[in-house]
C-alpha atoms as a PDB file:
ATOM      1  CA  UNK A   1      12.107 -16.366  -2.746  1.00  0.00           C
ATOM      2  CA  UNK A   2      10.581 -13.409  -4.260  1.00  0.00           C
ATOM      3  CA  UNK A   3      10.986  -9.366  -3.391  1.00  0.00           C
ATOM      4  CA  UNK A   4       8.371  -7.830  -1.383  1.00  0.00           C
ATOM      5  CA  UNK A   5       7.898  -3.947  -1.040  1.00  0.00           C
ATOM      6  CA  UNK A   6       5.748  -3.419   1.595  1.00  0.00           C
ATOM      7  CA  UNK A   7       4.210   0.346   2.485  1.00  0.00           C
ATOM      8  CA  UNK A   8       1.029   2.229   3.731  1.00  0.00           C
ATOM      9  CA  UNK A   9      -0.493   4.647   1.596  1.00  0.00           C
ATOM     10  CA  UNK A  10      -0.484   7.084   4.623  1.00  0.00           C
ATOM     11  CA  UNK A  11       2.517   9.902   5.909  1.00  0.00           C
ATOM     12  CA  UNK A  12       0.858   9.489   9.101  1.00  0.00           C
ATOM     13  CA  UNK A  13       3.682   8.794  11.689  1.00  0.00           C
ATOM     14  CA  UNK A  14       0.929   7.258  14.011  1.00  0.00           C
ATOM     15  CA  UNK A  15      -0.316   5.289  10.664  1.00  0.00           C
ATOM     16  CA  UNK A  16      -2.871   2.497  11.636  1.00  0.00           C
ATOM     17  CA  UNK A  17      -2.786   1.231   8.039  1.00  0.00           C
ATOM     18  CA  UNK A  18       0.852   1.480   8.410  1.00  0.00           C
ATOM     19  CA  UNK A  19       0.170  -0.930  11.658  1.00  0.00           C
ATOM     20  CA  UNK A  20      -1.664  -3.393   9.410  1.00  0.00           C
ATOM     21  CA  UNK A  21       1.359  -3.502   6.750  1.00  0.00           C
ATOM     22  CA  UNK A  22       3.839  -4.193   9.771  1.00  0.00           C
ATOM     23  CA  UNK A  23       1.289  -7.286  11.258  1.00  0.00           C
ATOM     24  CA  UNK A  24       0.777  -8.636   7.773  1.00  0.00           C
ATOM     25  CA  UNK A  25       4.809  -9.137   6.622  1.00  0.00           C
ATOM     26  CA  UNK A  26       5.191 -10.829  10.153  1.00  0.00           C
ATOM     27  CA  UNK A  27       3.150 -13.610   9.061  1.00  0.00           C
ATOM     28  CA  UNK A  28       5.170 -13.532   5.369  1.00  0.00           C
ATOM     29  CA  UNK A  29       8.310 -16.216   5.603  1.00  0.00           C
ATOM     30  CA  UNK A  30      10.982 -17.108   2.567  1.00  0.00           C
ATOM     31  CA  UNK A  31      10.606 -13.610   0.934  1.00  0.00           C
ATOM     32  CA  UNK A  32      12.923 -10.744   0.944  1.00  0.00           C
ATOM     33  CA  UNK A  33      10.892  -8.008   2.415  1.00  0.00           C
ATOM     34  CA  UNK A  34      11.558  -4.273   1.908  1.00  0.00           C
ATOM     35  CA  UNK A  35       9.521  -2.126   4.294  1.00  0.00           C
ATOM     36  CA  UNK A  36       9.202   1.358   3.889  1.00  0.00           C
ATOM     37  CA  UNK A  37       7.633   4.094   5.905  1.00  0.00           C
ATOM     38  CA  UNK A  38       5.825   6.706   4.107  1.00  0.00           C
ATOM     39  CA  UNK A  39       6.104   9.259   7.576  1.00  0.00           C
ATOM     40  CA  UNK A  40       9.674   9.852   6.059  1.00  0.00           C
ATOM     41  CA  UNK A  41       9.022   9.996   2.836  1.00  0.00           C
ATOM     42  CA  UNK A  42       9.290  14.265   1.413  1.00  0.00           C
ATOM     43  CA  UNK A  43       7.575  14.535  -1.665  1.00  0.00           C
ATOM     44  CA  UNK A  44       6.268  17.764  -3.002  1.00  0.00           C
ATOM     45  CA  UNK A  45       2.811  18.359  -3.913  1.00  0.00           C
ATOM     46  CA  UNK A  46       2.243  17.540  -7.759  1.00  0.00           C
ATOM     47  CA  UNK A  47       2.371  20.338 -10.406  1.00  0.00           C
ATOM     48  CA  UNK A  48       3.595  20.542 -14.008  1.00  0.00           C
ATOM     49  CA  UNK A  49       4.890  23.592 -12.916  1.00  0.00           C
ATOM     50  CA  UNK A  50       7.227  22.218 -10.426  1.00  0.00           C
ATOM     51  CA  UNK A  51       8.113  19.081 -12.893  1.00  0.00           C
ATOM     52  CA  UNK A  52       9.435  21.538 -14.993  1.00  0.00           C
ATOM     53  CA  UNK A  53      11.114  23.540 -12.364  1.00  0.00           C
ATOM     54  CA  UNK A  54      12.969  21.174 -10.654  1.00  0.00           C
ATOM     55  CA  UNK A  55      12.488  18.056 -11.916  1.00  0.00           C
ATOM     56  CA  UNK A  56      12.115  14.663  -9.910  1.00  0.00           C
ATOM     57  CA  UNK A  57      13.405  14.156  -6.987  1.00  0.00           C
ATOM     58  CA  UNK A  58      16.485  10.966  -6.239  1.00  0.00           C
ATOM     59  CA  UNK A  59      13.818   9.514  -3.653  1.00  0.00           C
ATOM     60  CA  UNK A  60      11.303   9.253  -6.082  1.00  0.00           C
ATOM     61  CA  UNK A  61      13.184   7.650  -8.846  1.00  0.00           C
ATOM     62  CA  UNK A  62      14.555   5.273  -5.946  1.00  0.00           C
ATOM     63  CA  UNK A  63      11.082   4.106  -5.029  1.00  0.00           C
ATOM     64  CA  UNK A  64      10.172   3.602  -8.544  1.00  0.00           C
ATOM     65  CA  UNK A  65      12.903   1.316  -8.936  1.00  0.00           C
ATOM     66  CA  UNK A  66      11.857  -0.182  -6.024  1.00  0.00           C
ATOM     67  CA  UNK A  67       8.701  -0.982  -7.318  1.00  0.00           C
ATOM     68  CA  UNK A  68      10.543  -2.437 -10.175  1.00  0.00           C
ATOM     69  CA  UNK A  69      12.902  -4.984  -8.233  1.00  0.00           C
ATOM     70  CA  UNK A  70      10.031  -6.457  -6.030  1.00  0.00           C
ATOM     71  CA  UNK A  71       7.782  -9.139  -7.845  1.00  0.00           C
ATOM     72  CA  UNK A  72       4.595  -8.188  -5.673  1.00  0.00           C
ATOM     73  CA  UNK A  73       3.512  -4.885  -3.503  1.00  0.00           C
ATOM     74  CA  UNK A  74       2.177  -5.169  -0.297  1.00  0.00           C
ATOM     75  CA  UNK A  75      -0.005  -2.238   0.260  1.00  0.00           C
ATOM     76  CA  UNK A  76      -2.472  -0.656   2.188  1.00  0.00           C
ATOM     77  CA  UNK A  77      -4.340   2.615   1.765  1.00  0.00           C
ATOM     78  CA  UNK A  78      -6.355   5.132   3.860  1.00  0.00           C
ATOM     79  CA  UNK A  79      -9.184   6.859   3.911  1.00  0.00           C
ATOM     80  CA  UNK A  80     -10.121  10.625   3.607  1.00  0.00           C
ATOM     81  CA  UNK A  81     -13.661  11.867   2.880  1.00  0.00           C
ATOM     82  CA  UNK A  82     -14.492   8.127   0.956  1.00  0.00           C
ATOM     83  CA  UNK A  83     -10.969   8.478  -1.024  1.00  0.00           C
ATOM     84  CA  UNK A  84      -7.487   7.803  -0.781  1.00  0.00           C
ATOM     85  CA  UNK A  85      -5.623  10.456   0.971  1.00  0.00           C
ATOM     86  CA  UNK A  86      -3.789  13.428  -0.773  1.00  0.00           C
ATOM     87  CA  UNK A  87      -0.584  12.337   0.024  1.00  0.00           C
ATOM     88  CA  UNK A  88      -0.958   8.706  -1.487  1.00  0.00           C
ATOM     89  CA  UNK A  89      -3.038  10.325  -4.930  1.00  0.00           C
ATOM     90  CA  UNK A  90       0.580  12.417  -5.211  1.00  0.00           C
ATOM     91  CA  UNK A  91       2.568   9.400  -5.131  1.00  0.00           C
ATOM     92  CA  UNK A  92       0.792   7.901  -7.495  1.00  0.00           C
ATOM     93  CA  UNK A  93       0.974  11.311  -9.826  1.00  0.00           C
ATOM     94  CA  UNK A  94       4.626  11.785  -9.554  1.00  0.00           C
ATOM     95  CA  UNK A  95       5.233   7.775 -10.152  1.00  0.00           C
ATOM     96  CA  UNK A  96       3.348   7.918 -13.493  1.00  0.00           C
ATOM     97  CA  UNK A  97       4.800  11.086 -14.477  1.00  0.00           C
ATOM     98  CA  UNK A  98       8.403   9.346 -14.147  1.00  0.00           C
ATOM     99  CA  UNK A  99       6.636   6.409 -15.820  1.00  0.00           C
ATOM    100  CA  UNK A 100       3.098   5.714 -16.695  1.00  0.00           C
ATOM    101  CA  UNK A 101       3.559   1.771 -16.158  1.00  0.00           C
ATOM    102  CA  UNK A 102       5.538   1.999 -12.609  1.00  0.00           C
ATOM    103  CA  UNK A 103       3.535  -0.784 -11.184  1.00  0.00           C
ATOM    104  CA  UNK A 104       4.163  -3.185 -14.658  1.00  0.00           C
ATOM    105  CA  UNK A 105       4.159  -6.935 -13.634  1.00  0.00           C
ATOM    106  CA  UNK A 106       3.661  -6.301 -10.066  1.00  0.00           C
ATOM    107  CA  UNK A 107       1.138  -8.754  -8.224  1.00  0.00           C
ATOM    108  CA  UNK A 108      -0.265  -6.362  -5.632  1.00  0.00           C
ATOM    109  CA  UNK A 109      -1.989  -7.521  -1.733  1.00  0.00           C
ATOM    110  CA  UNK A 110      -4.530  -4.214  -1.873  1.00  0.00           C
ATOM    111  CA  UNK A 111      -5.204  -3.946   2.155  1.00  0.00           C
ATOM    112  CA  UNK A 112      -7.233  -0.958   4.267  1.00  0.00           C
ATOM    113  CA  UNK A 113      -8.168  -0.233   7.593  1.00  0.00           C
ATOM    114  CA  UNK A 114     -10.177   2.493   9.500  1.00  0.00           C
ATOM    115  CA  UNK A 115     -11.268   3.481  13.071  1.00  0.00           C
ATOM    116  CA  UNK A 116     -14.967   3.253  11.116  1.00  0.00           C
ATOM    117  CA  UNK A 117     -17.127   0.020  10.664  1.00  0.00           C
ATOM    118  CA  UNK A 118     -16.258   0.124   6.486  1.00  0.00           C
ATOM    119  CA  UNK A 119     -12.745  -0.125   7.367  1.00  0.00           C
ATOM    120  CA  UNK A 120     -11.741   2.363   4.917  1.00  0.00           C
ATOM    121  CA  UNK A 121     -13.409   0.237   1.749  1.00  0.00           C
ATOM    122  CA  UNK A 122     -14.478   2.684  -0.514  1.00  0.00           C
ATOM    123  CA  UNK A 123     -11.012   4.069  -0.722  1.00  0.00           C
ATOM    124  CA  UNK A 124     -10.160   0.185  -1.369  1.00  0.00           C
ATOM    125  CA  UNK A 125     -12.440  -0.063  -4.285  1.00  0.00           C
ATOM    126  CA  UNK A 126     -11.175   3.947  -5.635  1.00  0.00           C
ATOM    127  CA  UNK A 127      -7.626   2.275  -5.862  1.00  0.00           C
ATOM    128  CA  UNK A 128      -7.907  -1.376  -6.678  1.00  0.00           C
ATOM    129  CA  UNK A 129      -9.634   0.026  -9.876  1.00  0.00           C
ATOM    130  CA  UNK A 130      -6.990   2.604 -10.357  1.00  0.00           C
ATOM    131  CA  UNK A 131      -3.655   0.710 -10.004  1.00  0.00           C
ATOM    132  CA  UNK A 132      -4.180  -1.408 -13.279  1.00  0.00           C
ATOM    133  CA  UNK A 133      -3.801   1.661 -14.766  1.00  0.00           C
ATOM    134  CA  UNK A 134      -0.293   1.732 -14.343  1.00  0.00           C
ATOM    135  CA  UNK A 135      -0.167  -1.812 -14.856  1.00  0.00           C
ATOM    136  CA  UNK A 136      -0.303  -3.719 -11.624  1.00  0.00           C
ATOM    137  CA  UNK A 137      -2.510  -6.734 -10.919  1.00  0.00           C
ATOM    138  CA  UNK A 138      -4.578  -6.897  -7.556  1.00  0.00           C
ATOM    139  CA  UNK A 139      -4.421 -10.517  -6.658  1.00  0.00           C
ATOM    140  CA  UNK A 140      -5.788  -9.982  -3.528  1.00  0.00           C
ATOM    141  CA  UNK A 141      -8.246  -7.328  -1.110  1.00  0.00           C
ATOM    142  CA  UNK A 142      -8.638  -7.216   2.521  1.00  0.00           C
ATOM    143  CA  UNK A 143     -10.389  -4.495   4.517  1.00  0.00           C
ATOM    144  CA  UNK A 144      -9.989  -4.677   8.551  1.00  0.00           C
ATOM    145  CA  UNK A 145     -13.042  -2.394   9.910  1.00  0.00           C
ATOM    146  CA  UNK A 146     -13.267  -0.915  13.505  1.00  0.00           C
ATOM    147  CA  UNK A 147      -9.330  -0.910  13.526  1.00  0.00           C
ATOM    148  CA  UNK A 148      -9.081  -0.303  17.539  1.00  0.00           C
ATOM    149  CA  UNK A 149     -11.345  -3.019  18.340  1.00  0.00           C
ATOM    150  CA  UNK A 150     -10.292  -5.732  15.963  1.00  0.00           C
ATOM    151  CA  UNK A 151      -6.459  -5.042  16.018  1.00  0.00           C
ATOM    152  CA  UNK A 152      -3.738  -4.851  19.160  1.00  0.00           C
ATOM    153  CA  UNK A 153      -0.285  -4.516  18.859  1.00  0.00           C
ATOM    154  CA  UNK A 154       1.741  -7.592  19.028  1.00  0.00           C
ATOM    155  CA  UNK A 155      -1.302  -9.596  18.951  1.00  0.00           C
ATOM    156  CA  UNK A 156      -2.437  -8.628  15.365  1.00  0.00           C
ATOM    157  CA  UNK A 157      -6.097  -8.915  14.348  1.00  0.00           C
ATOM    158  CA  UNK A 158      -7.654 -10.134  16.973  1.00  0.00           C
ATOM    159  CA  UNK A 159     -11.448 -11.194  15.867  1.00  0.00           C
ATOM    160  CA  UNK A 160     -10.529 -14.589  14.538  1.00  0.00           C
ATOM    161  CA  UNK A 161     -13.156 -14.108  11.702  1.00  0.00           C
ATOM    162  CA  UNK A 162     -11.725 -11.496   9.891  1.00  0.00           C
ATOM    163  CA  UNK A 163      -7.976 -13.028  10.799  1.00  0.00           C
ATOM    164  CA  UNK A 164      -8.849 -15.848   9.001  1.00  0.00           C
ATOM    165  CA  UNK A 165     -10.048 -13.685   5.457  1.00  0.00           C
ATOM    166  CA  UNK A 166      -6.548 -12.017   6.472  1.00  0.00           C
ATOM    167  CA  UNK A 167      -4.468 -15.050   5.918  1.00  0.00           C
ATOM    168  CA  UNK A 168      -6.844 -16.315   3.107  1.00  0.00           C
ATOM    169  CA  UNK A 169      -5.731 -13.196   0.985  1.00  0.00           C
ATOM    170  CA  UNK A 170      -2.235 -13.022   2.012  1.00  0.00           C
ATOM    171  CA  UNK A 171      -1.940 -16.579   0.958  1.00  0.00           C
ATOM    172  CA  UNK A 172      -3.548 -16.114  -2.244  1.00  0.00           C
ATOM    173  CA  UNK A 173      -1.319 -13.378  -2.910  1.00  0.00           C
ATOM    174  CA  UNK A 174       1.895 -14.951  -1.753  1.00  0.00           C
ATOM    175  CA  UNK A 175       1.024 -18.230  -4.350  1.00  0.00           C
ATOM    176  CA  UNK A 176       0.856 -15.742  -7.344  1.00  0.00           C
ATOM    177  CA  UNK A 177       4.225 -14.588  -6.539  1.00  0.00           C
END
């Protein structure tokens, strides 16, 4: 049984990618899950400045540990102008400012989902080749376009195509663990 943390890259509190994260670890059995929600998650915006100031704050050295405990990261990200938001870009900053290889041995599930047709895929590709940075491996990639028409609530993903790639990459993942 391995450790699972599981987590949008979003603050949204109506979060679709958040919705994907919560569908995906109900269809995860015999691992120890860990889900957290970003929406209450206070982090200030990134500056040396404020490093120096005041620091890092308990919730962020928390998380990193976190990261630490669970063998593999279940994540998906959001898009904003063909990026990852703001808000997920200063997580990343403050985690490798408290450590530059936060994500070291970490298998990672790299997941994203828009209300578009390229379900949020170019800020897939901006962070699957930024993550190894700080030392995590992206086992797997999933993008779920035209979130309101392929997804319900309590159904899941509902176009039995992109389902299936769904499971294919969870399992993949879920072997390297």
């Amino acid at each position: 049984m391995s450790k699972i943390l599981a987590f949008a890259g979003s603050n949204s509190s109506t979060s679709i990618n958040f919705k994907l994260v919560k569908h995906t670890i109900s269809l995860i059995e015999g691992h120890k899950i860990q889900l957290m929600d970003m929406a209450e998650f206070d982090l200030p915006m990134f500056s040396v400045d404020h490093e120096k100031e005041y620091g890092y704050t308990n919730s962020l050295a928390e998380f990193r540990d976190d990261i630490h405990q669970a063998e593999g990261l279940l994540l998906s990200v959001n898009e904003h102008n063909g990026n990852p938001s703001s808000f997920f870009k200063n997580l990343l900053d403050w985690l490798s400012r408290l450590e530059l290889n936060f994500l070291d041995n970490t298998k990672i599930f790299l997941m994203s989902t828009s209300p578009g047709k390229r379900g949020a895929s170019s800020s897939l590709s901006v962070t699957e080749k930024l993550l190894p940075r700080f030392g995590g491996e992206i086992v797997s990639t999933f993008s779920l376009p035209s979130f309101r028409h392929n997804f319900e609530i309590g159904k899941g993903i509902t176009d039995q195509e992109l389902a299936g790639e769904h499971q294919q990459a969870l399992d993949k993942w879920l072997q390297s663990l």
